[in-house]
N, C-alpha and C. Protein backbone atom coordinates (compact mmCIF):
# COMPACT_ATOMS: atom_id res chain seq x y z
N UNK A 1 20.99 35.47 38.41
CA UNK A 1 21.86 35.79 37.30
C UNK A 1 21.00 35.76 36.03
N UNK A 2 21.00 36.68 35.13
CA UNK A 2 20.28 36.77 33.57
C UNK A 2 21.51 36.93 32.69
N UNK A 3 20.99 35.88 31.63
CA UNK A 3 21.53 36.22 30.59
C UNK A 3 21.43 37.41 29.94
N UNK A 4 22.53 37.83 28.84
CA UNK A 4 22.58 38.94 27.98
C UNK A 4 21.21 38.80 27.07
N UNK A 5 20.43 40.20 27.34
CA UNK A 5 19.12 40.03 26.35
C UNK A 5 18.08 39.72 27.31
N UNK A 6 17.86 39.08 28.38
CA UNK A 6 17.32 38.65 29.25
C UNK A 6 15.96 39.87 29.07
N UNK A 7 14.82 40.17 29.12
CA UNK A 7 14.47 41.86 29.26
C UNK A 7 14.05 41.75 31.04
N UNK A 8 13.86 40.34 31.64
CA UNK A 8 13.99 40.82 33.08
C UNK A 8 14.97 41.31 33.50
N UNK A 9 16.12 41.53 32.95
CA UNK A 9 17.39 41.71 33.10
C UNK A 9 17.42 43.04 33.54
N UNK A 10 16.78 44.11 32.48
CA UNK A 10 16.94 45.30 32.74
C UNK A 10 15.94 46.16 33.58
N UNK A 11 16.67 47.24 34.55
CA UNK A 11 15.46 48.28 34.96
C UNK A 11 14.18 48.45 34.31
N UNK A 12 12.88 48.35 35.44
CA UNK A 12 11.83 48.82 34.53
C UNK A 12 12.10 50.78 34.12
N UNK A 13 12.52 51.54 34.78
CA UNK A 13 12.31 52.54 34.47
C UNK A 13 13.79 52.66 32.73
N UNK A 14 13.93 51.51 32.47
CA UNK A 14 14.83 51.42 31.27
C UNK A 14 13.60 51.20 30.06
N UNK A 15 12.40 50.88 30.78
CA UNK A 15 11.69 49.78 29.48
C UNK A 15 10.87 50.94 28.92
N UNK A 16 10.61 50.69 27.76
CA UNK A 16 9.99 51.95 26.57
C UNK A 16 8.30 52.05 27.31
N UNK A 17 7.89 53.56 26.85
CA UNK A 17 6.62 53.63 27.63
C UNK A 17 5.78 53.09 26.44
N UNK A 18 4.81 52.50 26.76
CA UNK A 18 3.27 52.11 25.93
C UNK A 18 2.56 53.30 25.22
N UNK A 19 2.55 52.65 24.19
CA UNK A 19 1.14 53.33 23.41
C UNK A 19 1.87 54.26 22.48
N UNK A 20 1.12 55.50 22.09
CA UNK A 20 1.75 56.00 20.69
C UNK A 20 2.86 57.03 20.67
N UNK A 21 3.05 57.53 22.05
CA UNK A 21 4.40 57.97 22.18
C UNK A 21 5.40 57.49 23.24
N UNK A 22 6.01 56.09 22.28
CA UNK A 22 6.85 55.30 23.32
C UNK A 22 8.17 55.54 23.25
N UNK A 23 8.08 56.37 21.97
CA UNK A 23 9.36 56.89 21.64
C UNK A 23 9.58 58.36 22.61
N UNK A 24 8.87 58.90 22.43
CA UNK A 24 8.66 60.28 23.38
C UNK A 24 9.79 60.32 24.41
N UNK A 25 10.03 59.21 25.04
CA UNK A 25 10.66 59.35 26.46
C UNK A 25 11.84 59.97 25.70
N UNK A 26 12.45 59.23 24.89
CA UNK A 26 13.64 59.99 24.10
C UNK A 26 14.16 61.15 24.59
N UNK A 27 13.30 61.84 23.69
CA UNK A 27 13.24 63.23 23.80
C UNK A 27 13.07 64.11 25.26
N UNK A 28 11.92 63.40 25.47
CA UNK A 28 11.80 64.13 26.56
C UNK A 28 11.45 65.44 26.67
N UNK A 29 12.13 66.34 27.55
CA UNK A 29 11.85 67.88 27.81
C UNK A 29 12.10 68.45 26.52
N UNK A 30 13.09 68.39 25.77
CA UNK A 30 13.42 68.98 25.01
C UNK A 30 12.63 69.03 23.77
N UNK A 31 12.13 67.84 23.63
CA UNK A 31 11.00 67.54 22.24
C UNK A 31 9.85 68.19 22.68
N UNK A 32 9.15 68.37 23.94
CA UNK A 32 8.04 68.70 24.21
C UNK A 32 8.27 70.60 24.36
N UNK A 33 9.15 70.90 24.70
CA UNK A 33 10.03 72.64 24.39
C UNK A 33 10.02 72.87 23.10
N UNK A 34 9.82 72.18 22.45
CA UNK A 34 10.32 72.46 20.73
C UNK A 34 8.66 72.31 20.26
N UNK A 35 7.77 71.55 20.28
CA UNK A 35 6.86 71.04 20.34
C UNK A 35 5.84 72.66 20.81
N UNK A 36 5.95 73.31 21.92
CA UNK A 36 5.12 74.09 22.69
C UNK A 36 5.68 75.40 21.95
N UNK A 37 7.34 75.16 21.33
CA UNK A 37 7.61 76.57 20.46
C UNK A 37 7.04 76.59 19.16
N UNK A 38 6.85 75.98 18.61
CA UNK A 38 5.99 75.64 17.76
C UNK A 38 4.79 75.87 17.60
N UNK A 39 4.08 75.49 18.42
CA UNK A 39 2.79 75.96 18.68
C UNK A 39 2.49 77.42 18.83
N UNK A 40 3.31 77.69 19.81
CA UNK A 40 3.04 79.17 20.30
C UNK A 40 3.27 80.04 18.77
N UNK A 41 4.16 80.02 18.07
CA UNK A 41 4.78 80.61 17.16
C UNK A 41 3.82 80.07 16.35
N UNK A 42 3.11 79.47 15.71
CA UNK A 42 1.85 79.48 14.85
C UNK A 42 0.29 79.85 15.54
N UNK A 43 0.54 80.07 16.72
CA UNK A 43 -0.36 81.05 17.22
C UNK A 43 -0.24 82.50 17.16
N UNK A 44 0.90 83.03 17.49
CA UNK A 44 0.93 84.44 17.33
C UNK A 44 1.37 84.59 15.98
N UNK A 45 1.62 83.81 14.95
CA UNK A 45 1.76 84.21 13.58
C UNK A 45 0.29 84.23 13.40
N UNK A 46 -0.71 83.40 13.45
CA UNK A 46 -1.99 83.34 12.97
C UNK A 46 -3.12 84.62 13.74
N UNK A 47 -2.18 85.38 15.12
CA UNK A 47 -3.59 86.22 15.36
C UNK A 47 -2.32 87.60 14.95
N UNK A 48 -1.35 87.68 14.65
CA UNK A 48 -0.68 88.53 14.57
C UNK A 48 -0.68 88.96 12.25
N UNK A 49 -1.06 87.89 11.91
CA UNK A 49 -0.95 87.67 10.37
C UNK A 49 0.57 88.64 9.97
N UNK A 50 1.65 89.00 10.57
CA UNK A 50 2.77 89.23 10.48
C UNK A 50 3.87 88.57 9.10
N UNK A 51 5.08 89.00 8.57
CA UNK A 51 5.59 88.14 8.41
C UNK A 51 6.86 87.81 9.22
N UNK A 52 6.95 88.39 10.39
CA UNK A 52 7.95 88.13 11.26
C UNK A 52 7.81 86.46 12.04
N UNK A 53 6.06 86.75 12.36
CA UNK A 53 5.72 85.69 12.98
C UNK A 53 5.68 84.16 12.03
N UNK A 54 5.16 84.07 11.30
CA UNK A 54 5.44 83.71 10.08
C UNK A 54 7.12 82.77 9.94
N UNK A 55 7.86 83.75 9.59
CA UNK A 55 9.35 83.18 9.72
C UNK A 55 9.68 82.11 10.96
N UNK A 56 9.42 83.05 11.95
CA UNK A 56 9.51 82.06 13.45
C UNK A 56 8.55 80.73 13.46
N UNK A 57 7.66 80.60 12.89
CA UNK A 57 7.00 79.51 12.52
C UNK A 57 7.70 78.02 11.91
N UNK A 58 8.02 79.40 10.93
CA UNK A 58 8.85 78.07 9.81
C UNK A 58 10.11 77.21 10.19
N UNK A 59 11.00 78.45 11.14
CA UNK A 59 12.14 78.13 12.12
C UNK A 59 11.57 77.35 12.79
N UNK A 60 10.41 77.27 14.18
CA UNK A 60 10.52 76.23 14.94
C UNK A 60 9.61 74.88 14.62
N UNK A 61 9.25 74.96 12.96
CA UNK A 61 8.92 73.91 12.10
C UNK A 61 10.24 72.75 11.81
N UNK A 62 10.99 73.70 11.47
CA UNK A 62 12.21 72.96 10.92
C UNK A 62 12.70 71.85 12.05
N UNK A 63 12.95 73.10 13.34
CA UNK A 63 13.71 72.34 14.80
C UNK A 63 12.52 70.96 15.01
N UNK A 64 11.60 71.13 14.69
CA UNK A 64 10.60 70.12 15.06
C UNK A 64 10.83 68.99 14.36
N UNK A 65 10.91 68.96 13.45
CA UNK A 65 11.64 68.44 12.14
C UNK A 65 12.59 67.51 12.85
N UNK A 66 13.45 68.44 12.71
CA UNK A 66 15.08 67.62 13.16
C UNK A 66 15.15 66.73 14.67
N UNK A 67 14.38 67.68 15.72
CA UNK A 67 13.84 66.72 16.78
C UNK A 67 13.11 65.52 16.57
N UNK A 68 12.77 65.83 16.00
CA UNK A 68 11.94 64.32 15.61
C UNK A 68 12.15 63.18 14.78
N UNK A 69 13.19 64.03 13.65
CA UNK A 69 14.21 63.14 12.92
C UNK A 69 15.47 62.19 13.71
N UNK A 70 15.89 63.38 14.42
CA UNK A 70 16.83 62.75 15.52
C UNK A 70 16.26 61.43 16.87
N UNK A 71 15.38 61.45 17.12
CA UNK A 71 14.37 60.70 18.28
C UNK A 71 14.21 59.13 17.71
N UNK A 72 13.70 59.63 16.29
CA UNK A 72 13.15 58.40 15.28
C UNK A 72 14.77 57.63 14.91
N UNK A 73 15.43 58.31 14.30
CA UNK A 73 16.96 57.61 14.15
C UNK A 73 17.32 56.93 15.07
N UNK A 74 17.12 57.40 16.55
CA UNK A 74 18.07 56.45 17.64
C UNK A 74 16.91 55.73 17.53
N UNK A 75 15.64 55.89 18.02
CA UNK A 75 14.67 54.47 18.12
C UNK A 75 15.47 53.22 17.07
N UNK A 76 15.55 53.67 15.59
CA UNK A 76 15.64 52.91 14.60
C UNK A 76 16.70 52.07 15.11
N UNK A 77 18.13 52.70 15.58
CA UNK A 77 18.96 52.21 15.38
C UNK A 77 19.25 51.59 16.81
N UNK A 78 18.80 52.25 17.95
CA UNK A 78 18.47 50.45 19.01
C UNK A 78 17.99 49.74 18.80
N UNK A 79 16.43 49.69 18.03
CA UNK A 79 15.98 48.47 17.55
C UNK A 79 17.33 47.31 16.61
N UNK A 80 18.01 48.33 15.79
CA UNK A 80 18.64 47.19 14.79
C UNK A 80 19.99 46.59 15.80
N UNK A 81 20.22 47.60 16.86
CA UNK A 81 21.64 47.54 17.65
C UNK A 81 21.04 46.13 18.62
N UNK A 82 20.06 46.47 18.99
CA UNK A 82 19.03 44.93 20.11
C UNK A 82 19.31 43.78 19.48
N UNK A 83 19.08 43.75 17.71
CA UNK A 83 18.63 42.57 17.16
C UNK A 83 20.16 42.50 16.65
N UNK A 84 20.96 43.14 16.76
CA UNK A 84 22.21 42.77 16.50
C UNK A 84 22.78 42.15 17.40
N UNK A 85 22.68 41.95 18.87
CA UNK A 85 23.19 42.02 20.33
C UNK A 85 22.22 40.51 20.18
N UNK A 86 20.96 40.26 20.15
CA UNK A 86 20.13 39.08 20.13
C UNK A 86 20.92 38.09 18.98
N UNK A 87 21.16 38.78 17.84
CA UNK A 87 22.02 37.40 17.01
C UNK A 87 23.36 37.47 17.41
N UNK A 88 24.15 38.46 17.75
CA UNK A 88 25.53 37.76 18.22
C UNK A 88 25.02 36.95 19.16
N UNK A 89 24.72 37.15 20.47
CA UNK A 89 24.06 36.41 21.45
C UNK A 89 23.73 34.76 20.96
N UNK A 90 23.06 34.97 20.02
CA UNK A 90 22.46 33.63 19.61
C UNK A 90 23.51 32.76 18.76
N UNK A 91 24.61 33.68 18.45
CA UNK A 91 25.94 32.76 17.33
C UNK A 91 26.53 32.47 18.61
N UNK A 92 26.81 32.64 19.70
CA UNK A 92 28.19 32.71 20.38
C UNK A 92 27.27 31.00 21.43
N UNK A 93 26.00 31.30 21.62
CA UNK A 93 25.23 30.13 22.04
C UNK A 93 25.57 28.53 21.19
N UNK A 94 25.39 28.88 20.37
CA UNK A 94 25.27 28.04 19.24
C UNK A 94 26.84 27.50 19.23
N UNK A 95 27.95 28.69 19.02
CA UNK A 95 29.16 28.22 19.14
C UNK A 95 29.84 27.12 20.47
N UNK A 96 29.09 27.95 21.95
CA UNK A 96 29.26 27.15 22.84
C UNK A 96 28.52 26.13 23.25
N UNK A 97 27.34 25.47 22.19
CA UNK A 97 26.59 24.56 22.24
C UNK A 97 25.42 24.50 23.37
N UNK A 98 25.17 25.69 23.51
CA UNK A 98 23.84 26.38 24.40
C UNK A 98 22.73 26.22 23.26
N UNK A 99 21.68 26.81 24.13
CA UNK A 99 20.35 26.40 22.93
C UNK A 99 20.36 28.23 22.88
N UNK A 100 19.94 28.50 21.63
CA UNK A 100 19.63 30.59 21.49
C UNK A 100 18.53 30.78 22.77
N UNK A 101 19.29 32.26 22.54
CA UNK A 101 18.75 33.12 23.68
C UNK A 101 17.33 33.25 23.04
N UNK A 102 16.19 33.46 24.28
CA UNK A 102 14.82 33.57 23.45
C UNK A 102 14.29 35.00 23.61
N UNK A 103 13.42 35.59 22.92
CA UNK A 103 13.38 36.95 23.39
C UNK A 103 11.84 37.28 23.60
N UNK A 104 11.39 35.94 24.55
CA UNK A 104 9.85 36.26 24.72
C UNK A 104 10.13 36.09 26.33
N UNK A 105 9.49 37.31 26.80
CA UNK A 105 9.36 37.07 28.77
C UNK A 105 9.07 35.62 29.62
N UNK A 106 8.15 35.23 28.63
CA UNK A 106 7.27 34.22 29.54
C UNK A 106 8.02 32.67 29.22
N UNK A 107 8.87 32.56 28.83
CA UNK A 107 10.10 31.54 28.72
C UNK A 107 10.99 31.79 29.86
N UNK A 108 11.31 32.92 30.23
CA UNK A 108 12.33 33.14 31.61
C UNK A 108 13.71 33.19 30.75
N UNK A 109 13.78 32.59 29.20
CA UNK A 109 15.35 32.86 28.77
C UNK A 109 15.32 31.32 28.85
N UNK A 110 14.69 30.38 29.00
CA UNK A 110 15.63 28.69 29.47
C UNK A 110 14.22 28.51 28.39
N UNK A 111 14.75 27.34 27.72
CA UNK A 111 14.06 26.70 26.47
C UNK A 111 14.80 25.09 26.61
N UNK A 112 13.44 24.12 26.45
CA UNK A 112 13.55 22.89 26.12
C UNK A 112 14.16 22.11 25.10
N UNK A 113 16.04 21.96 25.15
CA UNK A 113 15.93 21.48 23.56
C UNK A 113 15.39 19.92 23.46
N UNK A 114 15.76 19.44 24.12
CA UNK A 114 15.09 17.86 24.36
C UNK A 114 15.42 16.65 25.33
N UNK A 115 14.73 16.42 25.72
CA UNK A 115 14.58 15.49 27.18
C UNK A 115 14.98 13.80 26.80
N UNK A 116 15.53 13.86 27.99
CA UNK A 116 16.12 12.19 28.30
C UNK A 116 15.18 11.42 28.34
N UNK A 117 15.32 10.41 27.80
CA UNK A 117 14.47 9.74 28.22
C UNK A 117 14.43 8.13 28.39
N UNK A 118 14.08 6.89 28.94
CA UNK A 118 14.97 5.75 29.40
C UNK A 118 15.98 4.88 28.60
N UNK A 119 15.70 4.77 27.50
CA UNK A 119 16.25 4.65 26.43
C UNK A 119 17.78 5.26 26.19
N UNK A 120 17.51 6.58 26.30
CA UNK A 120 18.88 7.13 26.37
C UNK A 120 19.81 6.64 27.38
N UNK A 121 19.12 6.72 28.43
CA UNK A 121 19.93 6.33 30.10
C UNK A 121 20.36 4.75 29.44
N UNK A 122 19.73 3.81 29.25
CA UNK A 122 19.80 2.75 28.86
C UNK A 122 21.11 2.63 28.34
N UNK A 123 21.19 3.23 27.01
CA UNK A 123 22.12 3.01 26.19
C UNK A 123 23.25 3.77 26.70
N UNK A 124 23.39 4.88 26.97
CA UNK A 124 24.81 5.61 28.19
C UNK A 124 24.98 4.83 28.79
N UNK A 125 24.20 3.81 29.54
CA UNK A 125 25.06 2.72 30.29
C UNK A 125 25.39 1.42 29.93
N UNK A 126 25.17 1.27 28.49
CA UNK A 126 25.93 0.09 28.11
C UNK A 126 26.87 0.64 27.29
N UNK A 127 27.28 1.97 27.05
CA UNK A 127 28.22 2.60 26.62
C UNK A 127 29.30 2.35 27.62
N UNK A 128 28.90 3.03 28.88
CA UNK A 128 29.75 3.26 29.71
C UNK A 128 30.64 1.87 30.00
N UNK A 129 29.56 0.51 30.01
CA UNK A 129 29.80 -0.16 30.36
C UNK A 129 31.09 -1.15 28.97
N UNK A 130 30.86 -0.79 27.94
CA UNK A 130 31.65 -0.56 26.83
C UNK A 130 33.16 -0.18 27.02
N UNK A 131 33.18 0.51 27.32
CA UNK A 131 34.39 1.40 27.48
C UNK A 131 35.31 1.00 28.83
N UNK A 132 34.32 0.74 29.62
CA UNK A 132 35.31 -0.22 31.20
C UNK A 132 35.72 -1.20 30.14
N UNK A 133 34.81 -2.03 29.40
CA UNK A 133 35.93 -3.21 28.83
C UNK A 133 36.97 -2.97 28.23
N UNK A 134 37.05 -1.83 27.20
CA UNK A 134 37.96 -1.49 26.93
C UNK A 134 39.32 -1.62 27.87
N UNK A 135 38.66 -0.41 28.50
CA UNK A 135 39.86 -0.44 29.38
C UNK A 135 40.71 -1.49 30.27
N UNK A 136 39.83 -2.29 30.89
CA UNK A 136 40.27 -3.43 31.18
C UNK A 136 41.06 -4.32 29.94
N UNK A 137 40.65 -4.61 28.72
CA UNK A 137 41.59 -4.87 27.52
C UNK A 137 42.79 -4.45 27.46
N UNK A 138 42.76 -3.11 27.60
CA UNK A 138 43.75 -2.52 27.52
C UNK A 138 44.90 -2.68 28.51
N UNK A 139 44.77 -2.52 30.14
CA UNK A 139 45.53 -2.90 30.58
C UNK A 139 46.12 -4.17 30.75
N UNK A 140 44.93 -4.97 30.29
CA UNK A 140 45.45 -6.80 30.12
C UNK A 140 46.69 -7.06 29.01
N UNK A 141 46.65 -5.92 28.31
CA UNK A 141 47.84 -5.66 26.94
C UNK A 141 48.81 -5.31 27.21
N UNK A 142 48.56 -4.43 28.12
CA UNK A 142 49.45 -3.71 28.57
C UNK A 142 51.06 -4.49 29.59
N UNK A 143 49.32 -5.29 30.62
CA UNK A 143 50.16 -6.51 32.08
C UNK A 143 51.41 -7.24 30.70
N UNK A 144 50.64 -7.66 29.82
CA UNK A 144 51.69 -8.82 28.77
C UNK A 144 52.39 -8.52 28.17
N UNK A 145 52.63 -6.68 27.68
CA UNK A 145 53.69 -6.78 27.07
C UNK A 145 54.50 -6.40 28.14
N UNK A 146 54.15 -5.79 29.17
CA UNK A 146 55.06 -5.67 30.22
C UNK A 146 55.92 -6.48 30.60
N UNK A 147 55.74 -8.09 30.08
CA UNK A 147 56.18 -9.46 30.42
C UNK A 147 57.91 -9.24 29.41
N UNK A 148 57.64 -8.95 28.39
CA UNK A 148 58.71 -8.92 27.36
C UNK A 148 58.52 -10.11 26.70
N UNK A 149 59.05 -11.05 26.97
CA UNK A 149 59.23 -12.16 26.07
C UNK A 149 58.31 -13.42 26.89
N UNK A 150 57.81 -12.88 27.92
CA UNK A 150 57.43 -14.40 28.57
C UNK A 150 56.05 -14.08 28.36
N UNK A 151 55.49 -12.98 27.53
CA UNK A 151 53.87 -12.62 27.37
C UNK A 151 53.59 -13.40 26.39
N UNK A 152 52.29 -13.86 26.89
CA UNK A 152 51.24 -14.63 26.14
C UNK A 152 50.40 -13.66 25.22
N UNK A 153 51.08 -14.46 23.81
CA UNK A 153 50.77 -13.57 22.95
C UNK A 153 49.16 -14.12 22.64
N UNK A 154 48.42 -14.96 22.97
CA UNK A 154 47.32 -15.60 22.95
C UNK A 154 46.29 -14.76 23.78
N UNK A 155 46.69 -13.84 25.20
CA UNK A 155 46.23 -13.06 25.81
C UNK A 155 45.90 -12.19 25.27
N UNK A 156 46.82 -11.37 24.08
CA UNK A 156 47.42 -10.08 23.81
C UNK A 156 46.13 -10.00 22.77
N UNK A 157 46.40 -10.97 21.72
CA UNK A 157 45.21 -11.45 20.51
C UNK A 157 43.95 -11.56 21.13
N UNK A 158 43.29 -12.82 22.15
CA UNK A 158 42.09 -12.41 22.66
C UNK A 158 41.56 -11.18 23.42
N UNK A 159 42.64 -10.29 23.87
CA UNK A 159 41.95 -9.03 24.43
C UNK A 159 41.73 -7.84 23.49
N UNK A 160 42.72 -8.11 22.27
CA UNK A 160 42.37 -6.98 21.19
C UNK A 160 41.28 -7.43 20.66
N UNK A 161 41.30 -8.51 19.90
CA UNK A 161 39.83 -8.80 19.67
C UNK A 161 38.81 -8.64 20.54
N UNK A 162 38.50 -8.58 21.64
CA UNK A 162 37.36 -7.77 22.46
C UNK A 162 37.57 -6.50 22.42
N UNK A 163 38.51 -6.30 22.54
CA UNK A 163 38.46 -4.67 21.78
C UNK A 163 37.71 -4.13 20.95
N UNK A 164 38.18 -4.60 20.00
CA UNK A 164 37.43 -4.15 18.59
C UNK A 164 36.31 -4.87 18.47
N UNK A 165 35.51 -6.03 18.77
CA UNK A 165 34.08 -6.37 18.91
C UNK A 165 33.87 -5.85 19.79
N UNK A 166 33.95 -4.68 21.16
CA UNK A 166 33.18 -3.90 22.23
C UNK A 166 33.61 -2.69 21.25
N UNK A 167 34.51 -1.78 20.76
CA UNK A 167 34.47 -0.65 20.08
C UNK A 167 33.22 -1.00 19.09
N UNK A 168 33.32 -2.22 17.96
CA UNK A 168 32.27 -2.00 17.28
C UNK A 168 30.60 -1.88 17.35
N UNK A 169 30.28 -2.38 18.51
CA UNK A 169 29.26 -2.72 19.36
C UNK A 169 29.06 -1.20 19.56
N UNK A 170 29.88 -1.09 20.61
CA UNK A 170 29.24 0.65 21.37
C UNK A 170 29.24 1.82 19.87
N UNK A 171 30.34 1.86 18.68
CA UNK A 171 29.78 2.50 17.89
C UNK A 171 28.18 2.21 16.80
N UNK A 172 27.83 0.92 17.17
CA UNK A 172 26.31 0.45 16.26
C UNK A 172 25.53 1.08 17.69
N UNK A 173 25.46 1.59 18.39
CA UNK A 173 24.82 2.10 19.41
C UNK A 173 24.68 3.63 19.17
N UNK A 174 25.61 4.46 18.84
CA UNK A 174 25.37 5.62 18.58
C UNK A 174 25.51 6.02 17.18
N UNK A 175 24.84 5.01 16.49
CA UNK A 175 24.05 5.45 14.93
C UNK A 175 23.20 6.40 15.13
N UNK A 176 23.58 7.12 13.96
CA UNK A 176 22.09 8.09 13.62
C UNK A 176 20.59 7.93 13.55
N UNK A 177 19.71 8.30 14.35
CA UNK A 177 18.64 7.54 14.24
C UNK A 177 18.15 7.29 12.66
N UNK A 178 17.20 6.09 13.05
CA UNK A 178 16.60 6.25 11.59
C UNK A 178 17.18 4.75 10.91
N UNK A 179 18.17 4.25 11.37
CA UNK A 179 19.19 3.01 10.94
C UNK A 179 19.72 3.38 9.31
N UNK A 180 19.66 4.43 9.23
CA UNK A 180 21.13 4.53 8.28
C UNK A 180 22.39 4.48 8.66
N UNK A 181 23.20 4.67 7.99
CA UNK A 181 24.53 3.72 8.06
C UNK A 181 25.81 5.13 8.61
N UNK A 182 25.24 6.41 8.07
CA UNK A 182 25.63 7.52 7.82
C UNK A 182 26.12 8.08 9.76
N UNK A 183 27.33 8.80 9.57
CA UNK A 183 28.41 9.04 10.91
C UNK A 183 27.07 10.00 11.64
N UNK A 184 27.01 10.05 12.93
CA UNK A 184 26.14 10.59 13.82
C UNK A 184 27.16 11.81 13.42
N UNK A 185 25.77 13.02 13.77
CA UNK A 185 26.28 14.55 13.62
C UNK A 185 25.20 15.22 15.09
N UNK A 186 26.10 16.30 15.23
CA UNK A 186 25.47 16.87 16.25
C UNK A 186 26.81 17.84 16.28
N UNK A 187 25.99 18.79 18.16
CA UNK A 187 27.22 19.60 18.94
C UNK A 187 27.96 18.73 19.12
N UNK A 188 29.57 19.41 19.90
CA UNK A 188 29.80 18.59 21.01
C UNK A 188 30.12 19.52 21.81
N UNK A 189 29.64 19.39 23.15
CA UNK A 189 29.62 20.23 24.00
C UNK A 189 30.75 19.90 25.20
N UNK A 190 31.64 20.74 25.45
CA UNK A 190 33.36 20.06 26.47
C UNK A 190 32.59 20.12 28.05
């Protein structure tokens, strides 16, 4: 499977030819017909010194013209239509919290945004381990008010208070690096 933009993605006989007429394929037969009328027609104007030949010159000057005007326009405007297709590509990444599409071959399209490392694992699991208390708090709140009137409200008080000293704990854990005080920012990815 390739991503959109991918260029392994596409047929080689899709990919532009090398060197100074890569645009050429464009055209094709028809540029190289226009191209050979041209020629011919400033050949027999030049051994004919006519002004018939002459005219026909200037005519398949013009078509040469416009062939080539026309060839150069679409080049222009796939190039800008590619790099339009590469930044939507790269907003809609960004929106779904992917890393941008890259547009060099020898990446494969997959780019490093940044690696785990024990530290991280570390702290995900005293997160994790955070949050079981919670929960366990929680249902201990839960067992006592379930009681109605015969709950120990002494239960109710020591399990909220672990509450909120394990909430405050696991949030001094995912500070912004750096030990400022300031709310962690990032993606969030569902």
């Amino acid at each position: 499977m390739h991503s959109l933009g991918d260029p392994q993605s596409s047929a080689p006989s899709s990919q532009p030819a090398k060197g100074v007429l890569k645009g050429f394929r464009i055209g094709g037969l028809g540029m190289t017909v226009v191209i050979i009328a041209f020629l011919v027609a400033v050949i027999f104007a030049a051994n004919q010194n006519d002004v018939v030949g002459w005219i026909v010159a200037v005519v398949s000057l013009g078509w040469l013209a416009l062939a080539a005007f026309v060839v150069f326009s679409i080049q222009k405007a796939a190039k800008r239509a590619g790099a339009r297709l590469t930044e939507a590509q790269n907003a809609f990444n960004a929106a779904a919290g992917r890393a941008p599409s890259s547009g060099s071959a020898d990446q494969g399209g997959t780019r490093v945004v940044s690696e785990r490392n024990e530290a991280d694992e570390i702290r995900d699991l005293k997160l994790d381990h955070s949050f079981k208390i919670v929960q366990v708090q929680v249902r201990v709140v839960e067992d006592e008010r379930a009681k109605g009137e015969a709950a120990d409200q002494d239960t109710i008080n020591r399990a909220l208070e672990t509450i909120a000293i394990t909430s405050t704990n696991a949030r001094d854990m995912i500070k912004s690096p750096g030990g400022s005080a300031e709310p962690v920012s990032g993606t969030i990815i569902d």
